[in-house]
Structures are given as structure tokens and as C-alpha cells.
Protein backbone atom coordinates (compact mmCIF):
# COMPACT_ATOMS: atom_id res chain seq x y z
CA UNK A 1 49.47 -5.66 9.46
CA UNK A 2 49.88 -9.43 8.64
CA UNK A 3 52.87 -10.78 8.40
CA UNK A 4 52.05 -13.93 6.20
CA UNK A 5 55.82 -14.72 5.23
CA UNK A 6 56.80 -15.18 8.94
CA UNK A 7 56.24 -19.10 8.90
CA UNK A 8 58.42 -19.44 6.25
CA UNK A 9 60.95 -17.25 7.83
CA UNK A 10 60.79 -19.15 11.22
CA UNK A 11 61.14 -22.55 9.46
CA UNK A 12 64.08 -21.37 7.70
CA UNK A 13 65.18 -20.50 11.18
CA UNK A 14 64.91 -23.82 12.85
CA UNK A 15 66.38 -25.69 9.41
CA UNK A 16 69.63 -23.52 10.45
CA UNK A 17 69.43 -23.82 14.07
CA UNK A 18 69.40 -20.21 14.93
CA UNK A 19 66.87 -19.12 17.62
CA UNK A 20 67.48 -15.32 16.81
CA UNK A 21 68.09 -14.28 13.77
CA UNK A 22 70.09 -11.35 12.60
CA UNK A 23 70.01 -9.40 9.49
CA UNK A 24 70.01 -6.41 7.44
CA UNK A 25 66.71 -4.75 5.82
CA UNK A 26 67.17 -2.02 3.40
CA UNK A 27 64.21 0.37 3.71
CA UNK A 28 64.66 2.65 1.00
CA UNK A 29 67.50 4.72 1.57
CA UNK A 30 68.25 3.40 4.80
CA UNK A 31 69.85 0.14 6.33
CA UNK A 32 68.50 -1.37 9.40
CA UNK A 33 69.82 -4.08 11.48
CA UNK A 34 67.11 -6.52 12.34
CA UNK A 35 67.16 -9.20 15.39
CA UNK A 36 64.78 -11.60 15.43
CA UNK A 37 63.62 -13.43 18.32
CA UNK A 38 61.34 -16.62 17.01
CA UNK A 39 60.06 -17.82 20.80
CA UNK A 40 59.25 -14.20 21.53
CA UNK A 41 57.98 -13.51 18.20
CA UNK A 42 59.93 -10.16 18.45
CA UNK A 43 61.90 -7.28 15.96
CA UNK A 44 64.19 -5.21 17.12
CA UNK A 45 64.81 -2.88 14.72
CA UNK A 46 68.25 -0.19 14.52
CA UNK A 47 68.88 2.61 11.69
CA UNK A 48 72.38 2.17 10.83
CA UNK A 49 74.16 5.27 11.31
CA UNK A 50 71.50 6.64 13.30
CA UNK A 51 71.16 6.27 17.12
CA UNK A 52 67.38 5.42 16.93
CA UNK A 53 65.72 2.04 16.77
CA UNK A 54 62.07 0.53 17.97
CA UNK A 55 60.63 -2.81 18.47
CA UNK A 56 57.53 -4.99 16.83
CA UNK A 57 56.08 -7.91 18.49
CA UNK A 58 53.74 -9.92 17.00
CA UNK A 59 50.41 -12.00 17.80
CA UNK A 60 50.44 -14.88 15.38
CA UNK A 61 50.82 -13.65 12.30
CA UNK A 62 49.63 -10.02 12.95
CA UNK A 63 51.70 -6.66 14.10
CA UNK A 64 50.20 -3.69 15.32
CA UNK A 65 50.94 -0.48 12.90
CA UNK A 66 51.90 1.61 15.99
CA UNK A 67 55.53 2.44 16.29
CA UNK A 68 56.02 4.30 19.75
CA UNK A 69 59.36 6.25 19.08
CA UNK A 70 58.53 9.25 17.39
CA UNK A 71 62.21 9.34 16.04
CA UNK A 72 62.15 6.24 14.86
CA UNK A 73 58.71 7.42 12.40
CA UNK A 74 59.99 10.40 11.76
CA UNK A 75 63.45 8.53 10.37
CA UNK A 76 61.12 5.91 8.21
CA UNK A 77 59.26 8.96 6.62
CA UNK A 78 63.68 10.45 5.91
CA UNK A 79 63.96 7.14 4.47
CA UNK A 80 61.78 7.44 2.18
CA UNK A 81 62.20 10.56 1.31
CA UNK A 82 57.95 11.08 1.94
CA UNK A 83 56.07 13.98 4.28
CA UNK A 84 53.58 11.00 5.68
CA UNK A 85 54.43 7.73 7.97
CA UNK A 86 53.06 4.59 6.56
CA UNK A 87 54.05 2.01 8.70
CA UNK A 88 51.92 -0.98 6.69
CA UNK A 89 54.07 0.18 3.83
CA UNK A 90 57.73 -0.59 5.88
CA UNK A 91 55.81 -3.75 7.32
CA UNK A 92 55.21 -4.98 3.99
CA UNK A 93 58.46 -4.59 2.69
CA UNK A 94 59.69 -6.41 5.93
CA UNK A 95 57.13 -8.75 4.64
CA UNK A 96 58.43 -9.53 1.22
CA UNK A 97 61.99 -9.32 2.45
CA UNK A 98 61.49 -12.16 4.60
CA UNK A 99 61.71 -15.05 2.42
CA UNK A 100 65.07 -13.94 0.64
CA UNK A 101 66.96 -12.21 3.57
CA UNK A 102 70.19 -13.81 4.73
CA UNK A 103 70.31 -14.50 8.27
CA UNK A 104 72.72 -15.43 10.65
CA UNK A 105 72.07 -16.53 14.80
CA UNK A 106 72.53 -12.83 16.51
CA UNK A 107 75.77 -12.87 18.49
CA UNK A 108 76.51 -10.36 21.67
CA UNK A 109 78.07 -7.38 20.03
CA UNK A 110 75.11 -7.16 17.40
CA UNK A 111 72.72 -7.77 19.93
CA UNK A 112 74.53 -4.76 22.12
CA UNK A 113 74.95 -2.73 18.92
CA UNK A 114 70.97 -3.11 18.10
CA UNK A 115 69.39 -2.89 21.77
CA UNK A 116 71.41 0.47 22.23
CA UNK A 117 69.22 2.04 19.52
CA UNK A 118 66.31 0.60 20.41
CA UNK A 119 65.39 2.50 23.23
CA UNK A 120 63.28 6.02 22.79
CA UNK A 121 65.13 7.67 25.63
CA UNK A 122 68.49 6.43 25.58
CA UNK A 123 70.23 5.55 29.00
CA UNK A 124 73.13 3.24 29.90
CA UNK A 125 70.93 0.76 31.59
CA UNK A 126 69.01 -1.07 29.34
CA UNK A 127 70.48 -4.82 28.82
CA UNK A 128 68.70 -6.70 30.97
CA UNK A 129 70.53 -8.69 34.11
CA UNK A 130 68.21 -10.68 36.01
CA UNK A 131 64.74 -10.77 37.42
CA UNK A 132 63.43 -8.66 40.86
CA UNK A 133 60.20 -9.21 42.76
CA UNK A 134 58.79 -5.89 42.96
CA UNK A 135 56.82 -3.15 42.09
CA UNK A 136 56.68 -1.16 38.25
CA UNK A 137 57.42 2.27 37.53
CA UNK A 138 55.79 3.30 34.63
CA UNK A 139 59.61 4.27 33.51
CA UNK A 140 60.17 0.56 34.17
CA UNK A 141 57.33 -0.52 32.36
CA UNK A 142 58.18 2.03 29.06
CA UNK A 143 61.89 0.41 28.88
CA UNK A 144 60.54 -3.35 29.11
CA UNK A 145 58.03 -2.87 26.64
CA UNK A 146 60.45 -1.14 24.37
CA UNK A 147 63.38 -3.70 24.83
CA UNK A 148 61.25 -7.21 25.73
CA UNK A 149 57.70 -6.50 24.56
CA UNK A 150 53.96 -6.67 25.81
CA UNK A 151 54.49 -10.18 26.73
CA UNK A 152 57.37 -9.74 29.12
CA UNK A 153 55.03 -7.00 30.85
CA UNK A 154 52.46 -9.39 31.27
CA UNK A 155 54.21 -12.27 32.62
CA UNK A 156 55.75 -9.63 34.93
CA UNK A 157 52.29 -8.45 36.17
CA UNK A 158 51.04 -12.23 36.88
CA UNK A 159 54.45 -12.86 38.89
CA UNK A 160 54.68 -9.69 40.21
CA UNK A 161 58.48 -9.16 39.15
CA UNK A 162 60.63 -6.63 37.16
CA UNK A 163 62.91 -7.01 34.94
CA UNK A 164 66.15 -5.49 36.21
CA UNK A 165 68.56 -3.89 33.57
CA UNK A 166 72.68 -3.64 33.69
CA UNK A 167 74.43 -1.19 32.04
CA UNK A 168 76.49 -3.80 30.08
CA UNK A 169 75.19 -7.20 28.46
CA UNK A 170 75.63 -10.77 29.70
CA UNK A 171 75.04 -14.16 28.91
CA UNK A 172 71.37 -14.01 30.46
CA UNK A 173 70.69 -10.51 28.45
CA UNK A 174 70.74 -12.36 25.30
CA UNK A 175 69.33 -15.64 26.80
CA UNK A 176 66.22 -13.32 27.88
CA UNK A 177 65.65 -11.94 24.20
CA UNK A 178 65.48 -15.21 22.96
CA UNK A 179 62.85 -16.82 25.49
CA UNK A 180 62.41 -14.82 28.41
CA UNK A 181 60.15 -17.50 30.39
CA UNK A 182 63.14 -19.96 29.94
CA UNK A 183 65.57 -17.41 31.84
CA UNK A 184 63.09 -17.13 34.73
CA UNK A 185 62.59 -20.99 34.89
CA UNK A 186 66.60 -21.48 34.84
CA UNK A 187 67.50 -18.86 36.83
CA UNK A 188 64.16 -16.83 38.85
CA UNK A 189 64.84 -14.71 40.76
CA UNK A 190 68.73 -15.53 41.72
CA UNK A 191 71.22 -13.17 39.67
């Protein structure tokens, strides 16, 4: 899916100063919140009311159709009130909702309130904390893709590090969603 409104979008973005936007998307007969991230070129996506969420990076101005929290499909096909998932169909939407939605820079209890939903197999530990040269679990590597992206797993397997998750948010778990490489240069491996 192409995402040819997301320039415009981002440049509305930087003319407000906000680095990761917030707002809500109404799919149908569903709300979801929507964060933003424009250095990580990153959704994260929550169904408001619903405990179930799921993330969309893109590369340039293209997203990838596959949505890997069956939930989360199965709650776009309730929204919709259709037997079938379409994702190019909510991704166009998103699309055309782009240039009129009314954003706002994310602050820490939306950010908590969206990454809490986000997750395909809820747990308490899933804001992340700081970085940890190690080894990755596929577990590990599931929860970072889900909550930071592909991109975060590849700069991860070039520095050989993991992301390590808190059960509560800080300063640095918000920091991280907006430009994760800037939180590693700042910070590396200290917590």
C-alpha cells in the first residue's frame, strides 16, 4: 500500500513542532487512537474500547498489507461489519484521513494508553527502559517488532543489543518511539 498523503502529513507535523503525532481515526464503526512517530516512520494503532492494537511501519512512502495480530484483523473485519479483511481498504482510508486529521504531539498517558493495546500477547512489560548488549529471544524479537518496528530489530542485530522493556513508562520510553537511534546515542547502553 502507498501512502502518498504522508508528506503532507509529516510537513504539517514539523509546521507544528510535534515529532509524534497523536490522533483519532474513525474506521467505520470503530475509533482508533493513532501515534505517529515521523523519524521512525511508525503507527501505532489502538481500538478504543477494545484491548487490541498493532503497528505499521513504513519504507518511504509504502506499508506492507500484513497486519500480524490476528485480533487486531479480525476487529477491522467487526468494524466494518464485512466477513473478509482488506487491509489496503483501512490503509486507504488512513490515507485520505491524513490530510484533514487533527493532531496533537503524543503525551505519556496516550502513549501508555496506546502501547498497552498494541501488543498481540499482552504482558506488563512492554514500555521500553533502556538498551542491553545481548542475545534475542525470538519472544524478544516478536515484542520489539510489535512495539518499535523492523528497524529497531535491525539496528539491534548490527549492535548486537536488546531492547529491554519496564513494566511502567519513562521519559526514555517515549524518547525511543520517537527516534530510537537518538536514545542509544544519548544514553547506550547506561540505564
Amino acid at each position: 500500500m502507498r501512502f502518498t498523503n504522508i508528506g503532507l502529513f509529516e510537513n504539517r507535523m514539523v509546521d507544528q513542532g510535534v515529532t509524534v503525532a497523536f490522533f483519532n481515526f474513525k474506521y467505520h464503526n470503530c475509533v482508533i487512537e493513532t501515534a505517529y512517530s515521523r523519524n521512525q516512520r511508525k503507527f501505532l494503532f489502538a481500538f478504543v474500547d477494545h484491548n487490541i492494537g498493532f503497528t505499521c511501519s513504513l519504507q518511504g512512502e509504502h506499508a506492507s498489507g500484513y497486519i500480524n495480530h490476528k485480533a487486531a484483523v479480525e476487529q477491522l473485519m467487526r468494524c466494518r461489519n464485512h466477513d473478509r479483511y482488506d487491509p489496503k481498504h483501512f490503509y486507504e482510508l488512513l490515507n485520505s484521513h491524513l490530510p484533514i486529521a487533527r493532531f496533537a504531539q503524543i503525551n505519556q498517558p496516550q502513549y501508555r494508553r496506546t502501547a498497552q493495546k498494541a501488543v498481540s500477547n499482552f504482558e506488563d512489560r512492554i514500555f521500553f527502559n533502556h538498551w542491553r548488549n545481548s542475545n534475542m529471544s525470538e519472544k524478544q524479537r516478536q515484542k520489539t517488532i510489535e512495539l518499535m518496528g523492523h528497524e529497531v530489530i535491525e539496528f539491534c542485530d548490527q549492535n548486537h543489543l536488546i531492547p529491554v522493556f519496564y513494566p511502567y513508562p519513562t521519559d526514555r520510553t517515549l524518547a525511543a518511539f520517537e527516534d530510537f537511534e537518538a536514545d542509544y546515542v544519548g544514553f547506550g547502553l547506561r540505564q
